[in-house]
PDB file of N, CA and C in Angstrom:
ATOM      1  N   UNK A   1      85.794 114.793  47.164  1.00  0.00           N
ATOM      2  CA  UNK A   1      84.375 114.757  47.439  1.00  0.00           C
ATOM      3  C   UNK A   1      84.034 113.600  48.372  1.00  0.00           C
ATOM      4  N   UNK A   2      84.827 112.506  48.360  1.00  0.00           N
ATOM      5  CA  UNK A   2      84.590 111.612  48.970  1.00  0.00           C
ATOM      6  C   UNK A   2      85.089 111.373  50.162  1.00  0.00           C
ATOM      7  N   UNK A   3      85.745 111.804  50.427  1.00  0.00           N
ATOM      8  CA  UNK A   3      86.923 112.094  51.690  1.00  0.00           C
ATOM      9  C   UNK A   3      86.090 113.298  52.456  1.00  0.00           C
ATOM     10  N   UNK A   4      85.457 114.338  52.007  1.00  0.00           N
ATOM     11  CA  UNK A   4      84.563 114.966  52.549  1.00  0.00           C
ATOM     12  C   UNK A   4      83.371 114.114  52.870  1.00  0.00           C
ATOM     13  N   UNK A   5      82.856 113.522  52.547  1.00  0.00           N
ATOM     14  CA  UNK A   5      81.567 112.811  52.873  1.00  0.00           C
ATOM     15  C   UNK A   5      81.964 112.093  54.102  1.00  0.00           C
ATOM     16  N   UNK A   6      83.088 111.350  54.106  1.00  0.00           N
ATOM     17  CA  UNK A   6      83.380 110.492  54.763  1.00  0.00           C
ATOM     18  C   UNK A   6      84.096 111.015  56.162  1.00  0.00           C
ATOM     19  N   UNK A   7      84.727 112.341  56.022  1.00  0.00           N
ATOM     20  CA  UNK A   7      84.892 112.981  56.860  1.00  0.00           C
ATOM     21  C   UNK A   7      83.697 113.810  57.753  1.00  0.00           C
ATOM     22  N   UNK A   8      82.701 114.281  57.260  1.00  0.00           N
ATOM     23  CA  UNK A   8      81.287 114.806  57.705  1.00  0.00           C
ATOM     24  C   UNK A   8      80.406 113.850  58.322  1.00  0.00           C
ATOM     25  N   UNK A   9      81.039 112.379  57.658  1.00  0.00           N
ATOM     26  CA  UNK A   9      79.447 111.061  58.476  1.00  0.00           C
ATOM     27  C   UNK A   9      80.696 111.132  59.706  1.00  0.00           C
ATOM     28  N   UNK A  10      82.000 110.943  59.652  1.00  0.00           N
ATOM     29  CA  UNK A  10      82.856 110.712  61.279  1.00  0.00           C
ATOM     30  C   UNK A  10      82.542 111.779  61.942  1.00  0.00           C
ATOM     31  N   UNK A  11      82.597 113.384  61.786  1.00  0.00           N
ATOM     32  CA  UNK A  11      82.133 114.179  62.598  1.00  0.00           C
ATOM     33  C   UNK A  11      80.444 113.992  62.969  1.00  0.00           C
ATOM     34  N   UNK A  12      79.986 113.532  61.984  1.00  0.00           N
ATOM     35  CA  UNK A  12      78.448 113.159  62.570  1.00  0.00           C
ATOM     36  C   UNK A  12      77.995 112.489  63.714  1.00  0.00           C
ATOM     37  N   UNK A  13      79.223 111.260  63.548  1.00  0.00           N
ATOM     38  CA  UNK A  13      79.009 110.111  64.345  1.00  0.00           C
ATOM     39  C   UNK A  13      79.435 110.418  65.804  1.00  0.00           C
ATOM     40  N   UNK A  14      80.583 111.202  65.586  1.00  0.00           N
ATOM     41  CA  UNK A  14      81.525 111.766  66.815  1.00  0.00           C
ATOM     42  C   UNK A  14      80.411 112.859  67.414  1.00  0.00           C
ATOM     43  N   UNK A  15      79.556 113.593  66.947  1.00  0.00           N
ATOM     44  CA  UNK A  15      78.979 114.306  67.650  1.00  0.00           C
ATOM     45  C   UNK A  15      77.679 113.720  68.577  1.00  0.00           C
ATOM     46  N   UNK A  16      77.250 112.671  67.573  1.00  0.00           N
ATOM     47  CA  UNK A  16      76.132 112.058  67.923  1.00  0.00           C
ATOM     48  C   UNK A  16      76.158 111.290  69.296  1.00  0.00           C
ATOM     49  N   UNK A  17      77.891 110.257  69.570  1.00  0.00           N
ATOM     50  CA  UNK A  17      78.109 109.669  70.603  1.00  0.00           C
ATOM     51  C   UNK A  17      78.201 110.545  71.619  1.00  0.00           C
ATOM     52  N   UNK A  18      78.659 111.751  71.561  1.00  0.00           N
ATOM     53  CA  UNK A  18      78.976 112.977  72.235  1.00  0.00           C
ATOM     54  C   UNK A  18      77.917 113.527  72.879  1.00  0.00           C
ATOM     55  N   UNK A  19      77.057 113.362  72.084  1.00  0.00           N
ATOM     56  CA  UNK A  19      75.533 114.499  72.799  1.00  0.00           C
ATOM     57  C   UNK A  19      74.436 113.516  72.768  1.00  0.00           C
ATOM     58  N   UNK A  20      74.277 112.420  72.858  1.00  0.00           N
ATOM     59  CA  UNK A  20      73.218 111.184  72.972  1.00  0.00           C
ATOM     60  C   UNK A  20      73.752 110.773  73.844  1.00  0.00           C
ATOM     61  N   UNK A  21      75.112 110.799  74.606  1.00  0.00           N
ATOM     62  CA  UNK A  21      75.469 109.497  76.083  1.00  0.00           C
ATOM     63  C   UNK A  21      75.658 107.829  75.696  1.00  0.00           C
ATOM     64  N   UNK A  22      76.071 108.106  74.576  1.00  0.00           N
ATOM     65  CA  UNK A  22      76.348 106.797  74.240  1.00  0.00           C
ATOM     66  C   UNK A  22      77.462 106.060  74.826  1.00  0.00           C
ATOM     67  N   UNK A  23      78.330 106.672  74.984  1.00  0.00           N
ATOM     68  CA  UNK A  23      79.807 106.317  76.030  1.00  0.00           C
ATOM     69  C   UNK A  23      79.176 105.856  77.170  1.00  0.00           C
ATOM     70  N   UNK A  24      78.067 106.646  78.037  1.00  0.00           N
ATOM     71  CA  UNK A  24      77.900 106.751  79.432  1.00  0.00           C
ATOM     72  C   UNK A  24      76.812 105.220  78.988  1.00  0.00           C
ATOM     73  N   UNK A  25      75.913 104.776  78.090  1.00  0.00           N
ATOM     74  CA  UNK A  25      75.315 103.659  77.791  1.00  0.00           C
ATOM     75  C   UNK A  25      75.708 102.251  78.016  1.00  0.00           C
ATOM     76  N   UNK A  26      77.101 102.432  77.215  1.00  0.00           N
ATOM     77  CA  UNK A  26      78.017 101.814  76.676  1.00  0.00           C
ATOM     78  C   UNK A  26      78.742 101.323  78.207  1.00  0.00           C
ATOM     79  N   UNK A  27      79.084 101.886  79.249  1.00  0.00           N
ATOM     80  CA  UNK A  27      79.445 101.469  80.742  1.00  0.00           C
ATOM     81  C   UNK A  27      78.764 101.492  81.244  1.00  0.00           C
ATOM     82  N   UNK A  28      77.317 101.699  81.367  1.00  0.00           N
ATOM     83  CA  UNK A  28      76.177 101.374  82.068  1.00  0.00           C
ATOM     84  C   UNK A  28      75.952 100.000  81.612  1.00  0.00           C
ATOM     85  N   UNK A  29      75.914  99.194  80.439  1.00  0.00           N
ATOM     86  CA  UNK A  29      75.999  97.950  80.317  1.00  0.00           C
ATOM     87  C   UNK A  29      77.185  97.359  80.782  1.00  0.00           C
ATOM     88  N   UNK A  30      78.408  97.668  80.933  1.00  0.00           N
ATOM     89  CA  UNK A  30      79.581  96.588  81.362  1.00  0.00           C
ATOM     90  C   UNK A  30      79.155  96.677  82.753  1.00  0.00           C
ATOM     91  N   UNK A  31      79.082  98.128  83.347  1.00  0.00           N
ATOM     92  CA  UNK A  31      78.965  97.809  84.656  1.00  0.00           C
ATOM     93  C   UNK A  31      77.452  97.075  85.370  1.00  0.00           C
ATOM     94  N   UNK A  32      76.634  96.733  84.379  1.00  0.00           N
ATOM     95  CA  UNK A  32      75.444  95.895  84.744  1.00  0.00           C
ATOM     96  C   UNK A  32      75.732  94.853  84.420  1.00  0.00           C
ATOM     97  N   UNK A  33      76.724  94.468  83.699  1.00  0.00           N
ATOM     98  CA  UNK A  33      77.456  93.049  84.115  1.00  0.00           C
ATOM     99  C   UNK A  33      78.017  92.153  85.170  1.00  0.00           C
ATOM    100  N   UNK A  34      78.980  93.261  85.944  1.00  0.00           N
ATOM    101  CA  UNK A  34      79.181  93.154  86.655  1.00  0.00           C
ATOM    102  C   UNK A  34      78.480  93.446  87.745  1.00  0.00           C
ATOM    103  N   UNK A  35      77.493  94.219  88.134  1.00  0.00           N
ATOM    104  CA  UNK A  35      76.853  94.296  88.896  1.00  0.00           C
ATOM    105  C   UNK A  35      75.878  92.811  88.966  1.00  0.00           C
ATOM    106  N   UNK A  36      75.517  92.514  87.846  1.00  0.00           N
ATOM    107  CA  UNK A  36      74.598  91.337  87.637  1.00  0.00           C
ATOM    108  C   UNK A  36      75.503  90.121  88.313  1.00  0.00           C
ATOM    109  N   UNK A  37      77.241  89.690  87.930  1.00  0.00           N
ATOM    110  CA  UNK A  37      77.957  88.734  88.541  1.00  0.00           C
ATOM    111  C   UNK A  37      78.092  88.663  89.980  1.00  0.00           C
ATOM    112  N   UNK A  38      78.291  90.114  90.834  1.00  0.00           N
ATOM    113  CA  UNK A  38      77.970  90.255  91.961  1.00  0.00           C
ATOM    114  C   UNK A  38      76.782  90.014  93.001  1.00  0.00           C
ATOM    115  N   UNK A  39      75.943  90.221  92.098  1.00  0.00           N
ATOM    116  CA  UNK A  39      74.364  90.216  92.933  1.00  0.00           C
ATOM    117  C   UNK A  39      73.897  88.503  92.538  1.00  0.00           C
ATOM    118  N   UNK A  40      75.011  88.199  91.565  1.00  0.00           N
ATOM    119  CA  UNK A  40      74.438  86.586  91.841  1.00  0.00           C
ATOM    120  C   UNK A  40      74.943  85.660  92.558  1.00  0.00           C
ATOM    121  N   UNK A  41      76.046  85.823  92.664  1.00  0.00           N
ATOM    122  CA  UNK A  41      77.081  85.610  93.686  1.00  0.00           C
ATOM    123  C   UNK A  41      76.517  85.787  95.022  1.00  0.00           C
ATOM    124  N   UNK A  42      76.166  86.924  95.526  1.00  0.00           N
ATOM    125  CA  UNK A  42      75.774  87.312  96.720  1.00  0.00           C
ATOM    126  C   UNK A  42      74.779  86.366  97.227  1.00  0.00           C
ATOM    127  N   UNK A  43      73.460  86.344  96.026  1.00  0.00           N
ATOM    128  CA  UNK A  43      72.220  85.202  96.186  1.00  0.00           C
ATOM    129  C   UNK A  43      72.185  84.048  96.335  1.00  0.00           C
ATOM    130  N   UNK A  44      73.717  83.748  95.497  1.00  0.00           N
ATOM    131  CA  UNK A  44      74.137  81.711  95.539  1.00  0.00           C
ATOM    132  C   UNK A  44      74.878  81.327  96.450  1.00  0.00           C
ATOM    133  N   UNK A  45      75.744  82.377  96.931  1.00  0.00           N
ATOM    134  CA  UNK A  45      76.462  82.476  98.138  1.00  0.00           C
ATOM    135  C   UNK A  45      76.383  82.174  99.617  1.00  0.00           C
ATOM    136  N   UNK A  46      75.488  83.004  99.640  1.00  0.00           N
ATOM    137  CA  UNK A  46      75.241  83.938 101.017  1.00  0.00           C
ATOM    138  C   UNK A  46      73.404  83.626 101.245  1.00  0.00           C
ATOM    139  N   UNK A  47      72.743  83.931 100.403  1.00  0.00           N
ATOM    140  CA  UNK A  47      71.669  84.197 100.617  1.00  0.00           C
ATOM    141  C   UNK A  47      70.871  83.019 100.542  1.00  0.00           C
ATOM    142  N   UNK A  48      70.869  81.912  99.686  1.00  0.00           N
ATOM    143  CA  UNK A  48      70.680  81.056  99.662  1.00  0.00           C
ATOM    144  C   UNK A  48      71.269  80.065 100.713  1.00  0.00           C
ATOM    145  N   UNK A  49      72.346  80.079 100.914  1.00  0.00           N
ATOM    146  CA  UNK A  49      72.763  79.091 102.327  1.00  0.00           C
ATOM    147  C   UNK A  49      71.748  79.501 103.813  1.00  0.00           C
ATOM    148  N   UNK A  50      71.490  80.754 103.886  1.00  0.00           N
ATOM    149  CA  UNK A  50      71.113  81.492 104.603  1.00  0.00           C
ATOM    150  C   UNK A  50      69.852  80.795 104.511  1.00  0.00           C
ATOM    151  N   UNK A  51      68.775  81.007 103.517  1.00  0.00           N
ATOM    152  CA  UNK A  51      67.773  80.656 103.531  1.00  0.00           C
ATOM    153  C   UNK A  51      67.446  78.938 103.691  1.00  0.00           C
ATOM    154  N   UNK A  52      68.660  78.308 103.078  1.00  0.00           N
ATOM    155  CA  UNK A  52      68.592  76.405 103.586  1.00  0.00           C
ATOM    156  C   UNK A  52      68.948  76.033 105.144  1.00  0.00           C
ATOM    157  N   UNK A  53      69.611  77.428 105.487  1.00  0.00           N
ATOM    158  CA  UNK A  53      69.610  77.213 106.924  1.00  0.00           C
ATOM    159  C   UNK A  53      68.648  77.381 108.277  1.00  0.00           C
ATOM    160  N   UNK A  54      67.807  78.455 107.960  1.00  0.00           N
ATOM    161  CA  UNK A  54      66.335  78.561 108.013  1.00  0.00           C
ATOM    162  C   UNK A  54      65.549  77.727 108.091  1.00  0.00           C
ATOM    163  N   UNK A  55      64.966  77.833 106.986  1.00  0.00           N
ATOM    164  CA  UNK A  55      63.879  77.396 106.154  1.00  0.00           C
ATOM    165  C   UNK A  55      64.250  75.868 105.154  1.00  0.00           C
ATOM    166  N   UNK A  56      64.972  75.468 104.852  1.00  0.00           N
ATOM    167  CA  UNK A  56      65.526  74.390 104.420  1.00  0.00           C
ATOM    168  C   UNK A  56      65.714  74.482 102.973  1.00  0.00           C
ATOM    169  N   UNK A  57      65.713  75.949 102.602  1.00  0.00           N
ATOM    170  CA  UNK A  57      66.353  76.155 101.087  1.00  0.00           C
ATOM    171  C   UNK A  57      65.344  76.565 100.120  1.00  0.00           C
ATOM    172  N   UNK A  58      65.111  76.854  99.090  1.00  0.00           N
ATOM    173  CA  UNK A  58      64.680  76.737  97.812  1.00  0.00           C
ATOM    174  C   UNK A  58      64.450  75.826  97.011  1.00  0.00           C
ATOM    175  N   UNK A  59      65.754  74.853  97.200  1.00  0.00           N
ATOM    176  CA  UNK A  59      65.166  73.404  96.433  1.00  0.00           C
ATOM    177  C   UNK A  59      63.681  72.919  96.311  1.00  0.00           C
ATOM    178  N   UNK A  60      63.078  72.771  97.914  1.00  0.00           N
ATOM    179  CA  UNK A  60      62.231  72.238  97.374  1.00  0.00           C
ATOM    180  C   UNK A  60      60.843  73.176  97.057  1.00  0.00           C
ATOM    181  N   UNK A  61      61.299  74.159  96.838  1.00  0.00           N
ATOM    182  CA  UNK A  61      60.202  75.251  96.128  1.00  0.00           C
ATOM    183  C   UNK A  61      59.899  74.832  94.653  1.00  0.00           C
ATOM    184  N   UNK A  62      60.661  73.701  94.036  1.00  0.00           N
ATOM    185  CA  UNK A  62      60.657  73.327  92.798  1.00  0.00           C
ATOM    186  C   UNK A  62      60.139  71.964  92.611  1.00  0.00           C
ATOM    187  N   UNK A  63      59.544  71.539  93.734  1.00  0.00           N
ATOM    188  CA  UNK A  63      58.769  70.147  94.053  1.00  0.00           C
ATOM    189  C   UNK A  63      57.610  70.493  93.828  1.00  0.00           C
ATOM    190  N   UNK A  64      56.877  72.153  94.037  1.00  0.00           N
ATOM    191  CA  UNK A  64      55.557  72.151  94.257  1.00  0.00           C
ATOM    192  C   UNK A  64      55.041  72.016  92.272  1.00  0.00           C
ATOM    193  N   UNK A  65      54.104  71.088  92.141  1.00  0.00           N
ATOM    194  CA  UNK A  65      53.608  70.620  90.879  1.00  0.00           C
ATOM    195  C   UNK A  65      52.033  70.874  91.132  1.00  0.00           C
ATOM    196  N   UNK A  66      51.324  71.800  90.023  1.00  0.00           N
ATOM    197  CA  UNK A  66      50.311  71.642  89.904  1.00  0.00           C
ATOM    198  C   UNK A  66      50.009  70.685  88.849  1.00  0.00           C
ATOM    199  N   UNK A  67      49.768  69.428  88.504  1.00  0.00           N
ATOM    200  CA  UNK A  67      49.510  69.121  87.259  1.00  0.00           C
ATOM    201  C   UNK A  67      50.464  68.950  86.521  1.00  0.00           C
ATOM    202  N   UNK A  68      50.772  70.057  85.493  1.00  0.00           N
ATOM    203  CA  UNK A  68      51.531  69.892  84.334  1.00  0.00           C
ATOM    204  C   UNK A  68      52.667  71.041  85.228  1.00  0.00           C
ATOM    205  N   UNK A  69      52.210  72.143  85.734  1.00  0.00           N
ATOM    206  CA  UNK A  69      52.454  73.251  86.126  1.00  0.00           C
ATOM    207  C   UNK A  69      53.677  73.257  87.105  1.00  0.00           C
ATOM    208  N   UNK A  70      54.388  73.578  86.522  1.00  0.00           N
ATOM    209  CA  UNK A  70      55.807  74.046  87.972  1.00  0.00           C
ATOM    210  C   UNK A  70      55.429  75.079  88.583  1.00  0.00           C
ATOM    211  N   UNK A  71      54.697  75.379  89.438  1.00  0.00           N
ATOM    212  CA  UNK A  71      54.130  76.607  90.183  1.00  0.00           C
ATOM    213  C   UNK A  71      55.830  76.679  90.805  1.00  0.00           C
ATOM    214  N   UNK A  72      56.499  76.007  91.605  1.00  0.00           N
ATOM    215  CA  UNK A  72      57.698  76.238  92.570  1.00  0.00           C
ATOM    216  C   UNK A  72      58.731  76.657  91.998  1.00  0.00           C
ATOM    217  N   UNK A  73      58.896  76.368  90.320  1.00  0.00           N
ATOM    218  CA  UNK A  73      59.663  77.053  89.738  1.00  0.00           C
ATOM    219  C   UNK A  73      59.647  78.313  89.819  1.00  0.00           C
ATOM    220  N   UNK A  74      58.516  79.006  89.392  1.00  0.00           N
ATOM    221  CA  UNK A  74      58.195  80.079  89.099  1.00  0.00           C
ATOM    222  C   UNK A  74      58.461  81.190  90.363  1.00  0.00           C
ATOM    223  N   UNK A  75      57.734  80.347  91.763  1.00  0.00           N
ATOM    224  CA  UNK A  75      58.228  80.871  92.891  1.00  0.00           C
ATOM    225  C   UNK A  75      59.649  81.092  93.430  1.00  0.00           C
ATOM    226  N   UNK A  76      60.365  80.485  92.768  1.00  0.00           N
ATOM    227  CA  UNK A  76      62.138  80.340  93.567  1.00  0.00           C
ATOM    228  C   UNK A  76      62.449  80.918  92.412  1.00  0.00           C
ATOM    229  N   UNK A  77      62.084  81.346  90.943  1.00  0.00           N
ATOM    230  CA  UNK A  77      62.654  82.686  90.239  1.00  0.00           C
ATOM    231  C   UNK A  77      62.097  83.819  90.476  1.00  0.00           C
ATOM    232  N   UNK A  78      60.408  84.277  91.239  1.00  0.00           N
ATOM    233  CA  UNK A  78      60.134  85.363  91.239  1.00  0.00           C
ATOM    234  C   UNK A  78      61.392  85.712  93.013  1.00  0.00           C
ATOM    235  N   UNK A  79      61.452  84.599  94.047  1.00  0.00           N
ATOM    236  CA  UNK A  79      62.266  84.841  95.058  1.00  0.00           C
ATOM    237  C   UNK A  79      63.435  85.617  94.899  1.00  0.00           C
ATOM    238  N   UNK A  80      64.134  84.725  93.752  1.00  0.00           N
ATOM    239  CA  UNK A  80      65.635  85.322  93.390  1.00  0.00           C
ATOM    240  C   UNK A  80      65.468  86.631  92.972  1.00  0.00           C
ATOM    241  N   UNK A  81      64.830  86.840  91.526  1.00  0.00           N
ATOM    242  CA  UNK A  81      64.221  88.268  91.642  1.00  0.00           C
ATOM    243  C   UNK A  81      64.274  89.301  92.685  1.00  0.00           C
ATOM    244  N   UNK A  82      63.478  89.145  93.592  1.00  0.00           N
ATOM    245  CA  UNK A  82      63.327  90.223  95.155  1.00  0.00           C
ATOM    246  C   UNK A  82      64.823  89.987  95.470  1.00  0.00           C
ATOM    247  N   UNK A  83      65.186  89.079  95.705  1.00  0.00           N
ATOM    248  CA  UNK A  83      66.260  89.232  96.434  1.00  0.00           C
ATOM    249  C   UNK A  83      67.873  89.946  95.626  1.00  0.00           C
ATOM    250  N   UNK A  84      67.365  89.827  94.347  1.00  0.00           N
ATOM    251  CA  UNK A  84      68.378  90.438  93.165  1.00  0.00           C
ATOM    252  C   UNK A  84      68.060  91.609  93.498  1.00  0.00           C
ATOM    253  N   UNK A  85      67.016  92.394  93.551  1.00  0.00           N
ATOM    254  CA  UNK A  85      66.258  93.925  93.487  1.00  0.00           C
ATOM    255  C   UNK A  85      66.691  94.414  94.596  1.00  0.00           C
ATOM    256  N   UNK A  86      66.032  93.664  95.778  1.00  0.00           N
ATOM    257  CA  UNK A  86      66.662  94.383  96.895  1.00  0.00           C
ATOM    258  C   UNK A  86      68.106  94.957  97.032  1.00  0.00           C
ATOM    259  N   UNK A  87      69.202  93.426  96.531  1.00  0.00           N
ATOM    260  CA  UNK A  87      70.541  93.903  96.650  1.00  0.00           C
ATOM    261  C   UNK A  87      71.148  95.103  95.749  1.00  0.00           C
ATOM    262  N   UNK A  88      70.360  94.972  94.539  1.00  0.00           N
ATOM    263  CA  UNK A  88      70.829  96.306  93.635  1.00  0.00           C
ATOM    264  C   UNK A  88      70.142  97.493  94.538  1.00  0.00           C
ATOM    265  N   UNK A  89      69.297  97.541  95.204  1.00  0.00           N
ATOM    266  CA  UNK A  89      68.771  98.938  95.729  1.00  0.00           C
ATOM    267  C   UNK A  89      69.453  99.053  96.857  1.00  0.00           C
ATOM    268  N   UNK A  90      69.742  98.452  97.871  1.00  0.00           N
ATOM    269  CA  UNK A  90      70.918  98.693  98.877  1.00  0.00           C
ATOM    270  C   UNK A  90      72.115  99.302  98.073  1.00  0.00           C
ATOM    271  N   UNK A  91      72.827  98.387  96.715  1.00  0.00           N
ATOM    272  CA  UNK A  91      73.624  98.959  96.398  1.00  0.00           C
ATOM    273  C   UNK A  91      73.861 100.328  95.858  1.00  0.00           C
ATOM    274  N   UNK A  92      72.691 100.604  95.451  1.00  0.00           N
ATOM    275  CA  UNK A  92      72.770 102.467  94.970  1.00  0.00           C
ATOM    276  C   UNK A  92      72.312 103.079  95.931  1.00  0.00           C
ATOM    277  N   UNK A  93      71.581 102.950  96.991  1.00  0.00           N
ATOM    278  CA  UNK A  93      71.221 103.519  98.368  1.00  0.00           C
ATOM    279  C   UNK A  93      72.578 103.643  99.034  1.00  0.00           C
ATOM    280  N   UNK A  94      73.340 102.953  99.454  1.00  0.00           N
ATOM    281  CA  UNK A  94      74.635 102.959  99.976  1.00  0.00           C
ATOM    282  C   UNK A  94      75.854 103.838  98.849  1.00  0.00           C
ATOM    283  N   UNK A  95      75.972 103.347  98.045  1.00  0.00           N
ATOM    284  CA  UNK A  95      76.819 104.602  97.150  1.00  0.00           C
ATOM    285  C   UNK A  95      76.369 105.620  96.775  1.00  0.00           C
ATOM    286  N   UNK A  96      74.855 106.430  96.986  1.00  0.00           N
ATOM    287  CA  UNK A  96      74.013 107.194  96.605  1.00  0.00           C
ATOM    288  C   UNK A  96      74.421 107.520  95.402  1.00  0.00           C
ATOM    289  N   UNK A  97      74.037 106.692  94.653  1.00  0.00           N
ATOM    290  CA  UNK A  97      73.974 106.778  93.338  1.00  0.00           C
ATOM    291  C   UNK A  97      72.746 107.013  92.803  1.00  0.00           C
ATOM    292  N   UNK A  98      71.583 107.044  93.714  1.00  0.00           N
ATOM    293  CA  UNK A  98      69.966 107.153  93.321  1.00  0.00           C
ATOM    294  C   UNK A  98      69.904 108.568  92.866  1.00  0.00           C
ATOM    295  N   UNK A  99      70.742 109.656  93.694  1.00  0.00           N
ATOM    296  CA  UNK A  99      71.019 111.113  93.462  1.00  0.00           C
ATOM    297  C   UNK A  99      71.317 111.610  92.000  1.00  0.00           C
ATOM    298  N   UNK A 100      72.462 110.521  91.459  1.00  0.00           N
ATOM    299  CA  UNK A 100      72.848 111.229  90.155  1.00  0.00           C
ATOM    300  C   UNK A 100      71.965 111.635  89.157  1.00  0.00           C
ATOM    301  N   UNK A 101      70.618 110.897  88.588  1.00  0.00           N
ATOM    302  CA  UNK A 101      70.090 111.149  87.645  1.00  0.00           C
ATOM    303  C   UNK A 101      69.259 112.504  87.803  1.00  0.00           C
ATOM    304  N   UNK A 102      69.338 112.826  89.462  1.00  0.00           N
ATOM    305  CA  UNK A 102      68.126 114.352  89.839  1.00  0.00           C
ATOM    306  C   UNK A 102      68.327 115.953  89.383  1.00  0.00           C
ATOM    307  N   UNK A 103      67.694 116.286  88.587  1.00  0.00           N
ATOM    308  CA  UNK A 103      67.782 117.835  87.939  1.00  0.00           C
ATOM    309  C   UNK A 103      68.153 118.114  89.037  1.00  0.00           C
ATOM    310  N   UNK A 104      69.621 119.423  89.072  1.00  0.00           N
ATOM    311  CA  UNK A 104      69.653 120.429  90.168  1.00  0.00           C
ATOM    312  C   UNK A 104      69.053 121.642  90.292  1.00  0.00           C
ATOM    313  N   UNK A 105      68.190 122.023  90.706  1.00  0.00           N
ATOM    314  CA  UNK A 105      67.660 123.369  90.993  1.00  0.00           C
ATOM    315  C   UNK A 105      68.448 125.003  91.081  1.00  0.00           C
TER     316      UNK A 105
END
Protein backbone atom coordinates (compact mmCIF):
# COMPACT_ATOMS: atom_id res chain seq x y z
CA UNK A 1 0.00 0.00 0.00
CA UNK A 2 2.74 2.09 0.64
CA UNK A 3 5.00 1.47 -2.12
CA UNK A 4 1.89 2.25 -4.19
CA UNK A 5 1.40 5.63 -2.75
CA UNK A 6 4.81 6.33 -3.11
CA UNK A 7 4.99 5.06 -6.46
CA UNK A 8 1.72 7.24 -7.72
CA UNK A 9 3.20 10.74 -5.84
CA UNK A 10 6.74 9.78 -8.31
CA UNK A 11 4.51 9.30 -11.33
CA UNK A 12 2.70 12.47 -10.19
CA UNK A 13 5.70 14.38 -9.85
CA UNK A 14 7.23 12.95 -13.14
CA UNK A 15 4.20 14.01 -14.96
CA UNK A 16 3.85 17.30 -13.44
CA UNK A 17 7.71 18.30 -14.41
CA UNK A 18 6.76 16.88 -17.79
CA UNK A 19 3.69 18.95 -18.67
CA UNK A 20 4.35 22.31 -16.51
CA UNK A 21 8.10 22.98 -18.27
CA UNK A 22 9.74 22.72 -15.33
CA UNK A 23 13.02 21.29 -16.93
CA UNK A 24 12.73 24.14 -19.62
CA UNK A 25 12.40 26.70 -16.12
CA UNK A 26 14.98 25.06 -14.51
CA UNK A 27 17.66 26.16 -17.71
CA UNK A 28 16.04 29.24 -18.25
CA UNK A 29 17.48 30.15 -14.80
CA UNK A 30 21.14 28.69 -15.31
CA UNK A 31 21.16 30.16 -18.55
CA UNK A 32 20.08 33.69 -16.99
CA UNK A 33 23.03 33.27 -15.08
CA UNK A 34 25.05 33.19 -17.38
CA UNK A 35 23.60 35.44 -19.52
CA UNK A 36 23.54 37.89 -16.44
CA UNK A 37 27.79 37.11 -16.07
CA UNK A 38 28.09 38.04 -19.68
CA UNK A 39 26.07 41.18 -19.93
CA UNK A 40 28.06 42.32 -16.91
CA UNK A 41 31.14 41.75 -18.15
CA UNK A 42 30.29 43.37 -21.38
CA UNK A 43 29.09 46.72 -19.21
CA UNK A 44 32.38 46.66 -16.88
CA UNK A 45 34.40 45.86 -19.71
CA UNK A 46 33.71 47.46 -22.69
CA UNK A 47 31.01 49.76 -22.04
CA UNK A 48 32.03 51.51 -19.27
CA UNK A 49 35.68 52.22 -20.49
CA UNK A 50 33.87 53.39 -23.50
CA UNK A 51 31.78 55.72 -21.69
CA UNK A 52 35.10 57.17 -19.31
CA UNK A 53 36.49 57.66 -22.57
CA UNK A 54 33.84 59.95 -23.78
CA UNK A 55 32.27 61.40 -21.28
CA UNK A 56 34.66 60.78 -18.34
CA UNK A 57 32.84 57.71 -16.88
CA UNK A 58 30.13 57.06 -14.40
CA UNK A 59 32.09 57.62 -11.39
CA UNK A 60 31.24 60.78 -11.03
CA UNK A 61 27.48 60.22 -11.57
CA UNK A 62 27.79 59.18 -7.85
CA UNK A 63 29.05 62.69 -6.68
CA UNK A 64 25.69 64.19 -7.60
CA UNK A 65 24.12 64.70 -3.75
CA UNK A 66 20.90 66.15 -3.13
CA UNK A 67 21.01 66.65 0.58
CA UNK A 68 20.77 63.38 2.15
CA UNK A 69 19.88 61.98 -1.40
CA UNK A 70 22.29 60.04 -3.80
CA UNK A 71 20.34 61.13 -6.84
CA UNK A 72 23.85 59.85 -9.00
CA UNK A 73 23.58 56.65 -7.52
CA UNK A 74 20.41 55.97 -8.62
CA UNK A 75 21.33 57.42 -12.09
CA UNK A 76 24.53 55.14 -12.85
CA UNK A 77 22.12 52.02 -11.69
CA UNK A 78 19.08 53.08 -13.73
CA UNK A 79 22.26 53.63 -16.73
CA UNK A 80 23.58 50.12 -16.17
CA UNK A 81 20.08 48.90 -16.35
CA UNK A 82 19.53 50.34 -20.17
CA UNK A 83 22.60 49.28 -20.99
CA UNK A 84 22.02 45.57 -19.42
CA UNK A 85 18.47 45.62 -21.46
CA UNK A 86 19.71 46.76 -24.49
CA UNK A 87 22.52 44.03 -24.54
CA UNK A 88 20.04 41.21 -23.63
CA UNK A 89 17.74 42.48 -26.57
CA UNK A 90 20.50 42.56 -29.21
CA UNK A 91 21.22 39.24 -27.78
CA UNK A 92 17.85 37.50 -28.63
CA UNK A 93 17.40 39.79 -31.73
CA UNK A 94 20.64 38.34 -33.14
CA UNK A 95 19.98 34.59 -32.19
CA UNK A 96 16.23 35.14 -32.92
CA UNK A 97 15.26 33.78 -30.08
CA UNK A 98 12.34 36.52 -29.74
CA UNK A 99 10.54 33.94 -32.36
CA UNK A 100 10.45 30.93 -30.07
CA UNK A 101 7.73 31.77 -27.65
CA UNK A 102 5.17 32.75 -31.03
CA UNK A 103 1.99 30.42 -31.56
CA UNK A 104 2.39 28.90 -35.13
CA UNK A 105 -0.54 29.36 -37.26
Amino acid sequence: MVRGQIRGTLVGFLEFIRERGVMGLAIGFVLGGAVSRVTTSFSADIVNPLLAYFFGGTERLSDIVIGEIAVGRFLAAVLDFLVLALVVYLIFRVLKLDTLDKKKE
